[in-house]
N, C-alpha and C. Protein backbone atom coordinates (compact mmCIF):
# COMPACT_ATOMS: atom_id res chain seq x y z
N UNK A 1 74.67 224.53 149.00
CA UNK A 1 75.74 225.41 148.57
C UNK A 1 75.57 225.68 147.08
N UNK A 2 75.55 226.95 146.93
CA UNK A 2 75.43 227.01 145.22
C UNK A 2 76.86 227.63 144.89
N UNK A 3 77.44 227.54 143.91
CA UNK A 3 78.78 227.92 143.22
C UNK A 3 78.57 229.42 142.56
N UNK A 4 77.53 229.71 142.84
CA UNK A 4 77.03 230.77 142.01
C UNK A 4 77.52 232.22 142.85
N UNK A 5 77.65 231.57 144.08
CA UNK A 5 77.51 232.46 145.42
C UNK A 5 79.30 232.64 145.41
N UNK A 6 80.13 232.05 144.43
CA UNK A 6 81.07 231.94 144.73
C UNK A 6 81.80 233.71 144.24
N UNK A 7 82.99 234.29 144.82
CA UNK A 7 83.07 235.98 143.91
C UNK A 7 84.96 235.87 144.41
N UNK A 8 85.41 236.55 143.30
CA UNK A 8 86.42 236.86 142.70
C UNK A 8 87.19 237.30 144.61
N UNK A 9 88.42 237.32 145.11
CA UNK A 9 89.02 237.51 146.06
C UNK A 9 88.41 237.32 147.57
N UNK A 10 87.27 236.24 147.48
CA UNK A 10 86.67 235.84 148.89
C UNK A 10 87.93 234.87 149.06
N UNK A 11 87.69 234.61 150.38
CA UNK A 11 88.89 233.92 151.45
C UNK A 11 88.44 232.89 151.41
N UNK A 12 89.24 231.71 151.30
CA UNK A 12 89.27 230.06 151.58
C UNK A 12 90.52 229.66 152.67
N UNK A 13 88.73 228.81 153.82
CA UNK A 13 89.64 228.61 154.98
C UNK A 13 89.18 227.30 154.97
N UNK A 14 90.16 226.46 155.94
CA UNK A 14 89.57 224.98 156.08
C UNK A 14 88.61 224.72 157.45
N UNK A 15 88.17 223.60 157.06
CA UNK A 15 87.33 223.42 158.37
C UNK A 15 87.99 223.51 159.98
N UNK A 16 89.31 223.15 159.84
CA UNK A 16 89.61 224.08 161.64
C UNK A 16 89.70 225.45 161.13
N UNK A 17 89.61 226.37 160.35
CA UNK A 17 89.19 227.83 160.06
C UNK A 17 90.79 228.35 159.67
N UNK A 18 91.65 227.72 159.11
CA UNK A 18 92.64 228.30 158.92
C UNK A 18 92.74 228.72 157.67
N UNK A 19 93.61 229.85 156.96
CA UNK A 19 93.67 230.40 155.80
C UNK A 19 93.95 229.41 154.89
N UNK A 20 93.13 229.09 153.72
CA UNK A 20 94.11 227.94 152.36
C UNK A 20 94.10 229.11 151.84
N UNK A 21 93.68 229.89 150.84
CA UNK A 21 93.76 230.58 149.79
C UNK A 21 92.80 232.15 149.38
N UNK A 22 93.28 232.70 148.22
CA UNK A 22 91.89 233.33 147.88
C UNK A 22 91.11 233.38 147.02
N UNK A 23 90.47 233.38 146.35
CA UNK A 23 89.55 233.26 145.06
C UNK A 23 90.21 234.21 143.68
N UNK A 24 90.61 233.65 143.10
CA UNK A 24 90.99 234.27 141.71
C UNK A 24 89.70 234.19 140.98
N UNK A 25 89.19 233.29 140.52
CA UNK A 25 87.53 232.85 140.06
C UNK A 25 87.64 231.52 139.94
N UNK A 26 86.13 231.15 139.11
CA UNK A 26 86.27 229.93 139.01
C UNK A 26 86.22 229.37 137.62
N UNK A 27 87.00 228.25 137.18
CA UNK A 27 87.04 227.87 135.98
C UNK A 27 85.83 226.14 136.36
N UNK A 28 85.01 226.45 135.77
CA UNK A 28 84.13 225.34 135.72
C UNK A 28 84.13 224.34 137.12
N UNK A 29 84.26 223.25 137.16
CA UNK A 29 84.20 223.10 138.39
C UNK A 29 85.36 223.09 139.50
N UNK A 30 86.28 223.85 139.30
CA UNK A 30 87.36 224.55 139.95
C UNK A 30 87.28 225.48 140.47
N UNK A 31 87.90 225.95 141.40
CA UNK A 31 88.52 226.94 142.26
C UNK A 31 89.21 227.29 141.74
N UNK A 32 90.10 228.74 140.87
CA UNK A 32 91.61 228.98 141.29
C UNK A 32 91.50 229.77 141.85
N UNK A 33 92.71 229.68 142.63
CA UNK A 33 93.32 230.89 144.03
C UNK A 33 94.10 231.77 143.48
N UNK A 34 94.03 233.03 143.90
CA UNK A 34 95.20 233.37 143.31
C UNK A 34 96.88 233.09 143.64
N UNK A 35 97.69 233.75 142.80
CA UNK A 35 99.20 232.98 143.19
C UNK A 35 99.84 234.48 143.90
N UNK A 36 99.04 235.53 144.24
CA UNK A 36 99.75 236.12 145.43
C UNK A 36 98.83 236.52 146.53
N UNK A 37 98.48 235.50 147.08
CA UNK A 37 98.34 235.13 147.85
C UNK A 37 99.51 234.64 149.29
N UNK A 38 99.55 234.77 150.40
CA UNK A 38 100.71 234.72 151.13
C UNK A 38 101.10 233.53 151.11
N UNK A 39 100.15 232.30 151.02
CA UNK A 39 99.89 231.38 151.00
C UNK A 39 100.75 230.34 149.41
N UNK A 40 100.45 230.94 148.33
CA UNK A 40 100.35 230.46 147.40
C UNK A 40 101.83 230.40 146.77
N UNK A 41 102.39 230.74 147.43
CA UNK A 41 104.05 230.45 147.33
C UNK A 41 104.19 230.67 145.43
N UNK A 42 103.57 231.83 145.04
CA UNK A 42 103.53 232.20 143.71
C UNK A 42 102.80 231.28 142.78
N UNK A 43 102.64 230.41 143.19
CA UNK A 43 101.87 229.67 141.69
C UNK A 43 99.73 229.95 142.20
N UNK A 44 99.37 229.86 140.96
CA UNK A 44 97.53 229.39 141.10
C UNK A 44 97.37 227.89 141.64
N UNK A 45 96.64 227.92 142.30
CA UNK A 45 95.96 226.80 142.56
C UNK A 45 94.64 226.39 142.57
N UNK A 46 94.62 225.12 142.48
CA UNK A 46 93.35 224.72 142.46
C UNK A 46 92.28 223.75 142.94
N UNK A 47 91.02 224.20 143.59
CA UNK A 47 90.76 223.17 144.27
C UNK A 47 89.44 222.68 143.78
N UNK A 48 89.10 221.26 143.57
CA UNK A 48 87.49 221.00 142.71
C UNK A 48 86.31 221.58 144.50
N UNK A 49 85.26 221.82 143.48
CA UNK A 49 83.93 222.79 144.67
C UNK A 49 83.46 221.84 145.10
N UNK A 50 83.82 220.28 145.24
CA UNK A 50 83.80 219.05 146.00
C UNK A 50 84.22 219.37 147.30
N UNK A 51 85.30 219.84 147.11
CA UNK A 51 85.76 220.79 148.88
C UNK A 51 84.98 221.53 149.38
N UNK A 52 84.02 222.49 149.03
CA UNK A 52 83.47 223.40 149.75
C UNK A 52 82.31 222.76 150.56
N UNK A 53 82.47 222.98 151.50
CA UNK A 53 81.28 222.99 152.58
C UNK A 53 80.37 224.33 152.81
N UNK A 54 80.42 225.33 152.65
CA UNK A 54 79.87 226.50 152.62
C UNK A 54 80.40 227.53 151.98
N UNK A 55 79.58 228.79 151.45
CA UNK A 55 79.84 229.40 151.13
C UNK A 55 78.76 230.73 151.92
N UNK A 56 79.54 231.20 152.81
CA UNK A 56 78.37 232.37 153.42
C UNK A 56 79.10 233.58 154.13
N UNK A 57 78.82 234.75 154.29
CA UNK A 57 79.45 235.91 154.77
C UNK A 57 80.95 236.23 153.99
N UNK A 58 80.87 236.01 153.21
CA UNK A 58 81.75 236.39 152.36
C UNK A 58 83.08 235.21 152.58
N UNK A 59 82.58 234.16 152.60
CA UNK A 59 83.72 233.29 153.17
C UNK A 59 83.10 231.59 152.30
N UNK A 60 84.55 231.19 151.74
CA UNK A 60 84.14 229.38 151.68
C UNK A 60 85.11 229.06 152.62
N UNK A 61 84.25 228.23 153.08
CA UNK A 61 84.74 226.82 154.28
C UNK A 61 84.81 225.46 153.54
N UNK A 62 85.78 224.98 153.38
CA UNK A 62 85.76 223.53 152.79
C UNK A 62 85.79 222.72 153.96
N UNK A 63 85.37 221.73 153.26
CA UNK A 63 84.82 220.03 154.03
C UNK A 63 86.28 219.39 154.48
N UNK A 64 87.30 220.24 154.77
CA UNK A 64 88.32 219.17 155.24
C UNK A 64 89.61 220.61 155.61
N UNK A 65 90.62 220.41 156.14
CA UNK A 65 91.33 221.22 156.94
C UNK A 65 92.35 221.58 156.32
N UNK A 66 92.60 222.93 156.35
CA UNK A 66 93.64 223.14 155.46
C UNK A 66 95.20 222.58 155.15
N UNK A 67 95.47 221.95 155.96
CA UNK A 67 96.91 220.92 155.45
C UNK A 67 96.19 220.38 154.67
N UNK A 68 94.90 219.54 154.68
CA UNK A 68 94.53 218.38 153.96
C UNK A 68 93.94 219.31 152.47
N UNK A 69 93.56 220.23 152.56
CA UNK A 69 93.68 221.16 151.33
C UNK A 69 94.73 221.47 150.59
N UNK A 70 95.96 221.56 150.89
CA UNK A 70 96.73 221.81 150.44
C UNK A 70 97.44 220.98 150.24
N UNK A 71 97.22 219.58 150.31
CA UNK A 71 98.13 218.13 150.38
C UNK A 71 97.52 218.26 148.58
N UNK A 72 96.05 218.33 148.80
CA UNK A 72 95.57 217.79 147.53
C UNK A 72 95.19 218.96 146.77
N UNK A 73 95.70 219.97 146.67
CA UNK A 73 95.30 221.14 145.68
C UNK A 73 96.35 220.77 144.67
N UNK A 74 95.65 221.48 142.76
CA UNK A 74 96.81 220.96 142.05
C UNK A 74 97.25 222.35 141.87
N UNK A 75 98.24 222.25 141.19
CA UNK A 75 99.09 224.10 141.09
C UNK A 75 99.14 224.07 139.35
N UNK A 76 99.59 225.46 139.42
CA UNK A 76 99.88 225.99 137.84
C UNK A 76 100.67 227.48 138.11
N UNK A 77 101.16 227.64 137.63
CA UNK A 77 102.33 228.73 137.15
C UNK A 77 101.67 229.75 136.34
């Protein structure tokens, strides 16, 4: 997986394939999502690229399921 492959409003789903977020960009080794997102209940979030399991067809898949993504994503306003 390279981070390089990563682009501004691709979709983040978890490994059972459900929606976490979308790509705002990335700040170093972070994810932020954006905060309107349907998902994102207004704030950014953020997830380290420790989560990602793939990045391909215009899509990241992280290594764990989206409740468990979203248990441990941190937020910002």
């Amino acid at each position: 997986m390279n981070i390089e492959d990563i682009r501004e409003h691709m979709p983040v789903v978890g490994s059972d394939d459900i929606h976490v977020g979308t790509v705002d960009h990335l700040e170093g080794q972070r994810i932020k999502m954006t905060k309107t997102d349907e998902d994102a209940g207004g704030k950014h979030h953020y997830l380290h690229v420790d989560s990602i399991a793939a990045v391909a067809d215009g899509c990241i898949t992280l290594n764990r399921t989206a409740a468990q993504a979203k248990d441990e994503w941190a937020t910002a306003d």
